[in-house]
PDB file of N, CA and C in Angstrom:
ATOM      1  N   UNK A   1       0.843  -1.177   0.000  1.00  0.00           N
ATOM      2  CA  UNK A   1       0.000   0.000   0.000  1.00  0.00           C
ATOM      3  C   UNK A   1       0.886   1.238   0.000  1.00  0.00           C
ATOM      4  N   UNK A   2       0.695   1.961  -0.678  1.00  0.00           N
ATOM      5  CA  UNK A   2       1.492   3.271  -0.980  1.00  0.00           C
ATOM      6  C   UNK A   2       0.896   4.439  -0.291  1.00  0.00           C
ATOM      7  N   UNK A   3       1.051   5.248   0.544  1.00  0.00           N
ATOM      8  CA  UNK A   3       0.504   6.170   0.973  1.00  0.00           C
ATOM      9  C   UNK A   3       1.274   7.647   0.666  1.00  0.00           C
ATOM     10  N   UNK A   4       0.609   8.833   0.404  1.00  0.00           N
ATOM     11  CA  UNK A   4       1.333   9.780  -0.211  1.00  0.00           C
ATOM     12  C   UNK A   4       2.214  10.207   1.544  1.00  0.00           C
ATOM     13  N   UNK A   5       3.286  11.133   1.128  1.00  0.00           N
ATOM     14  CA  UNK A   5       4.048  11.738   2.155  1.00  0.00           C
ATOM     15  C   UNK A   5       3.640  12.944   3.190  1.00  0.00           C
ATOM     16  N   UNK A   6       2.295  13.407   2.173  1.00  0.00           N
ATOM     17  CA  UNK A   6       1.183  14.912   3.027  1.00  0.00           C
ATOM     18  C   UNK A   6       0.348  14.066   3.635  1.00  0.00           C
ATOM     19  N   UNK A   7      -0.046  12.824   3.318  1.00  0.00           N
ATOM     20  CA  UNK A   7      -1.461  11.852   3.995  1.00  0.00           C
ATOM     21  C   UNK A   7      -0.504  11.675   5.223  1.00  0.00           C
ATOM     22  N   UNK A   8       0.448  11.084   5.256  1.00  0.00           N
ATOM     23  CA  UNK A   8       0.961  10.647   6.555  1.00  0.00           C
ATOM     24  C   UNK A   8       1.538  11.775   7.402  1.00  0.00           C
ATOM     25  N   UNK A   9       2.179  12.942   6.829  1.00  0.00           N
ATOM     26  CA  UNK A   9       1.946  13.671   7.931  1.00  0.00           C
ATOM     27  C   UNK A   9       1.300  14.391   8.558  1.00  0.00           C
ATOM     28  N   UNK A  10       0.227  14.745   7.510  1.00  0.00           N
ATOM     29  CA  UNK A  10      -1.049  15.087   8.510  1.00  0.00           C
ATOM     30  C   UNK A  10      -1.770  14.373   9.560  1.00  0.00           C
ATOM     31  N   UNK A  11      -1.412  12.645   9.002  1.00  0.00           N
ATOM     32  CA  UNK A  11      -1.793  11.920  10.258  1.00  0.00           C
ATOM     33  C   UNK A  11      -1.569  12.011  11.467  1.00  0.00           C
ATOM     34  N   UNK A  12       0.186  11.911  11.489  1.00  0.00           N
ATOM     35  CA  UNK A  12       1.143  12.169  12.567  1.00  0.00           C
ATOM     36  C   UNK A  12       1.030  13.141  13.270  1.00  0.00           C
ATOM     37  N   UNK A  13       0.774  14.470  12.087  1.00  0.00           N
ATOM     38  CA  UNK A  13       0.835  15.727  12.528  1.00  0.00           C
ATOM     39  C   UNK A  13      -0.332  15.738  14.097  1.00  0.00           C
ATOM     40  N   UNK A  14      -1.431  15.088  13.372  1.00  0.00           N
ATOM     41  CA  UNK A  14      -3.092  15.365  13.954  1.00  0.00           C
ATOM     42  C   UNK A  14      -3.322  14.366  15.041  1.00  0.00           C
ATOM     43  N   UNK A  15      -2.267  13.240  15.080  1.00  0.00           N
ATOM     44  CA  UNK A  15      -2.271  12.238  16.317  1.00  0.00           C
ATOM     45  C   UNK A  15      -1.315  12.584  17.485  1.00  0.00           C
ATOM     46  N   UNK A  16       0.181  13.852  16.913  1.00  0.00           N
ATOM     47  CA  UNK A  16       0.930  14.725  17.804  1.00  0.00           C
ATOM     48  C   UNK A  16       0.218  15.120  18.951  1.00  0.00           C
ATOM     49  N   UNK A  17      -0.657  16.262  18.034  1.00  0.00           N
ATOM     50  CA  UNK A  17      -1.771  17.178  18.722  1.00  0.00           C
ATOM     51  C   UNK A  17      -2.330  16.667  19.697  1.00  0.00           C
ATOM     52  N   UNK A  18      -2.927  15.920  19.229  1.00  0.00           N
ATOM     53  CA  UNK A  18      -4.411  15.089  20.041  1.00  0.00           C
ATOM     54  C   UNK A  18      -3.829  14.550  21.278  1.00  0.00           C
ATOM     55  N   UNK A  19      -2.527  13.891  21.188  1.00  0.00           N
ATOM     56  CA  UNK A  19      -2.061  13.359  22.133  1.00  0.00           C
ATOM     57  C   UNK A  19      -1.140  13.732  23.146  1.00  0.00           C
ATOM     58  N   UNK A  20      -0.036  14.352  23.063  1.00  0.00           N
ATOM     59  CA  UNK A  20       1.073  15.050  23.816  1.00  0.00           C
ATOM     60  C   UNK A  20       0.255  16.754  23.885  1.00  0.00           C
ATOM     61  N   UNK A  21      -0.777  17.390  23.197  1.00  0.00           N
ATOM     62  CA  UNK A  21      -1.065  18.262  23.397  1.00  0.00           C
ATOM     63  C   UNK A  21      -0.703  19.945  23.853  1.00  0.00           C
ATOM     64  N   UNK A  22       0.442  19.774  22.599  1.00  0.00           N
ATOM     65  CA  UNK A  22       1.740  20.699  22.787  1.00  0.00           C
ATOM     66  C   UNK A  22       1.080  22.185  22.528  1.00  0.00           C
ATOM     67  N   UNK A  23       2.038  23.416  23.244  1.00  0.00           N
ATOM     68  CA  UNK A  23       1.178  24.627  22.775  1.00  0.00           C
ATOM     69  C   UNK A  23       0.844  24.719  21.540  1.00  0.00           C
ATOM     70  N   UNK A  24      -0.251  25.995  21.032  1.00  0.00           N
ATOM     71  CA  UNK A  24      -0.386  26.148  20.040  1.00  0.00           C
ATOM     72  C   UNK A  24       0.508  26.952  18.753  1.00  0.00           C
ATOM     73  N   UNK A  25       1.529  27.882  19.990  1.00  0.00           N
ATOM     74  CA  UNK A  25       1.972  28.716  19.770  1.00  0.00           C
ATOM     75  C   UNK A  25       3.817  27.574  19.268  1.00  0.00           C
ATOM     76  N   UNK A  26       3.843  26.762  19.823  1.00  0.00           N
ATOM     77  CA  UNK A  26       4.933  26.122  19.892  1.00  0.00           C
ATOM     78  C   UNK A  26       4.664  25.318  18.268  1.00  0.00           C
ATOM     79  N   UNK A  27       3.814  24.857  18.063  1.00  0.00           N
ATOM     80  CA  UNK A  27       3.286  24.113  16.489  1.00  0.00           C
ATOM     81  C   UNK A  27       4.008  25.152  15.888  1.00  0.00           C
ATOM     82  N   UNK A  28       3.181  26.768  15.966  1.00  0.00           N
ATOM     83  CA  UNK A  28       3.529  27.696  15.029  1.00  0.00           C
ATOM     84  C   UNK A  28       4.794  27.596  14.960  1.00  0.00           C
ATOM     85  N   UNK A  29       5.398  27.620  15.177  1.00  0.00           N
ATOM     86  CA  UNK A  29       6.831  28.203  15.398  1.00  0.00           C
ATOM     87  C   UNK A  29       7.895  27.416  14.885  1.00  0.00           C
ATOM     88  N   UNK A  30       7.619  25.536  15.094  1.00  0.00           N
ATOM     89  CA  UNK A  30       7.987  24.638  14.399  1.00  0.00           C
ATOM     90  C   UNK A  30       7.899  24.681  12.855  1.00  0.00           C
ATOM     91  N   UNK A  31       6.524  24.746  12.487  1.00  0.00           N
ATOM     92  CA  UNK A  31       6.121  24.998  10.921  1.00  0.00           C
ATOM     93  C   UNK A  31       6.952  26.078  10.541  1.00  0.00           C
ATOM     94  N   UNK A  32       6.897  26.927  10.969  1.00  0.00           N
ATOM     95  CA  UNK A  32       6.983  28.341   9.929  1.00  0.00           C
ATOM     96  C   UNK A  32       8.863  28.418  10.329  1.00  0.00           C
ATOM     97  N   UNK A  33       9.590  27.979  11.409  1.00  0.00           N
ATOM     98  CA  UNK A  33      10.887  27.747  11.211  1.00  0.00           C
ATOM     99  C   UNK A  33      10.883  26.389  10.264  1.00  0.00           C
ATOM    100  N   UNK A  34      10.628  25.523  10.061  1.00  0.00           N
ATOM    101  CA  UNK A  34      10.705  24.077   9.730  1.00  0.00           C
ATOM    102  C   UNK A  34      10.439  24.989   8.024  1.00  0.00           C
ATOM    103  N   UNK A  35       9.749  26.068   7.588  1.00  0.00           N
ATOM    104  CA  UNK A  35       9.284  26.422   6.258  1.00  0.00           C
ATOM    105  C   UNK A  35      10.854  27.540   6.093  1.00  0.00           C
ATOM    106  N   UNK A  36      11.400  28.454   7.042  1.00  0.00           N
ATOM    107  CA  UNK A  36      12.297  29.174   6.423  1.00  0.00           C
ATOM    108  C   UNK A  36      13.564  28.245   6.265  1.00  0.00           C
ATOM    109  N   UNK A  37      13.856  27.407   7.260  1.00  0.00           N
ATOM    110  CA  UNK A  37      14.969  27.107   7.045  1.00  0.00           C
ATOM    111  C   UNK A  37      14.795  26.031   5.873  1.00  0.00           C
ATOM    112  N   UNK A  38      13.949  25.139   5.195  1.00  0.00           N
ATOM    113  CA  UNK A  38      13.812  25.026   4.021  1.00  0.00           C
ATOM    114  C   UNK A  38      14.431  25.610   2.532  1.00  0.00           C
ATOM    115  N   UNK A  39      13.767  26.735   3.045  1.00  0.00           N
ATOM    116  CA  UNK A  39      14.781  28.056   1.826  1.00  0.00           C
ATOM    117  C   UNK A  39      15.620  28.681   1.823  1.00  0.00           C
ATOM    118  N   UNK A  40      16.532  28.615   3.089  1.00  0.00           N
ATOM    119  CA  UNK A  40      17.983  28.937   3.602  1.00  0.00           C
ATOM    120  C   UNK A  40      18.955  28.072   2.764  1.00  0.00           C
ATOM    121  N   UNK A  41      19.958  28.963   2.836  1.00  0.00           N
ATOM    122  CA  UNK A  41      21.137  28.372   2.601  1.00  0.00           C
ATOM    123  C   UNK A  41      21.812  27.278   2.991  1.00  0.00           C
ATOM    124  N   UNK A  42      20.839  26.877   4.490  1.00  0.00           N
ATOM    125  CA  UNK A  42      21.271  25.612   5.566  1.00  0.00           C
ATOM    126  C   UNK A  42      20.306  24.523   4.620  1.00  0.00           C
ATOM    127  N   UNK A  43      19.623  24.206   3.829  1.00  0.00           N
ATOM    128  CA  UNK A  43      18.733  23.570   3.588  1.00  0.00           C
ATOM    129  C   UNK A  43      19.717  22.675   2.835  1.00  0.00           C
ATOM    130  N   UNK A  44      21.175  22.336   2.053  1.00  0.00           N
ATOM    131  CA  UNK A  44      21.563  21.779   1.337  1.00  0.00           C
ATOM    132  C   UNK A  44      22.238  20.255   2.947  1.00  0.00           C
ATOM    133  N   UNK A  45      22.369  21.429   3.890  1.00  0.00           N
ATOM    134  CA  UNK A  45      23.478  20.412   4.914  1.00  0.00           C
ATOM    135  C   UNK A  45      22.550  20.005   5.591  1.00  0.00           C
ATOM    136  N   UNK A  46      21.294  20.596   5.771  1.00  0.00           N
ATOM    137  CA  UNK A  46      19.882  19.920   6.683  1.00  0.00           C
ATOM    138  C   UNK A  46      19.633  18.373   5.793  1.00  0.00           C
ATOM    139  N   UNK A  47      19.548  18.395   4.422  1.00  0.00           N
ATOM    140  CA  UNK A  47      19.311  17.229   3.701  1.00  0.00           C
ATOM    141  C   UNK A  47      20.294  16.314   3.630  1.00  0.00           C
ATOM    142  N   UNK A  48      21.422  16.816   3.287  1.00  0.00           N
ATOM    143  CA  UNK A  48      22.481  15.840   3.737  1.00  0.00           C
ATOM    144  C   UNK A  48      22.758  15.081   4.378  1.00  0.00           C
ATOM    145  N   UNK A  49      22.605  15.791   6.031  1.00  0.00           N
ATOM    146  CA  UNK A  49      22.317  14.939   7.125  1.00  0.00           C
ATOM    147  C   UNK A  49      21.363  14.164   7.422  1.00  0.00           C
ATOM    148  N   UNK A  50      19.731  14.769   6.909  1.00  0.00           N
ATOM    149  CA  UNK A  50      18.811  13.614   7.376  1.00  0.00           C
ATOM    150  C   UNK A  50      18.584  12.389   6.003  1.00  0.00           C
ATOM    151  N   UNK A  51      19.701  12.429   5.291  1.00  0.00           N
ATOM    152  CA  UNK A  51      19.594  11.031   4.299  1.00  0.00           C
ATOM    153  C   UNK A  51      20.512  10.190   4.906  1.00  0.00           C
TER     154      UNK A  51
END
């Protein structure tokens, strides 16, 4: 069974939540750093490392 890579982390994402029930403000902050450093210059050695 093949599942796409957005299906499962929205799963994860939405079973995080539900369960450990982390701030809201703390999510934000993950995403939207987790989105710049994406488009940084660090984004070539971030991939590097997590392969």
């Amino acid at each position: 069974m093949d599942v796409p890579l957005w299906l499962a982390l929205i799963v994860v994402g939405a079973l995080g939540i539900k369960l450990i029930r982390p701030p809201l403000w703390l999510v934000a902050v993950l995403l939207l750093g987790g989105y710049l450093l994406a488009d940084s210059f660090l984004a070539p050695a971030i991939d590097s490392v997590t392969k």
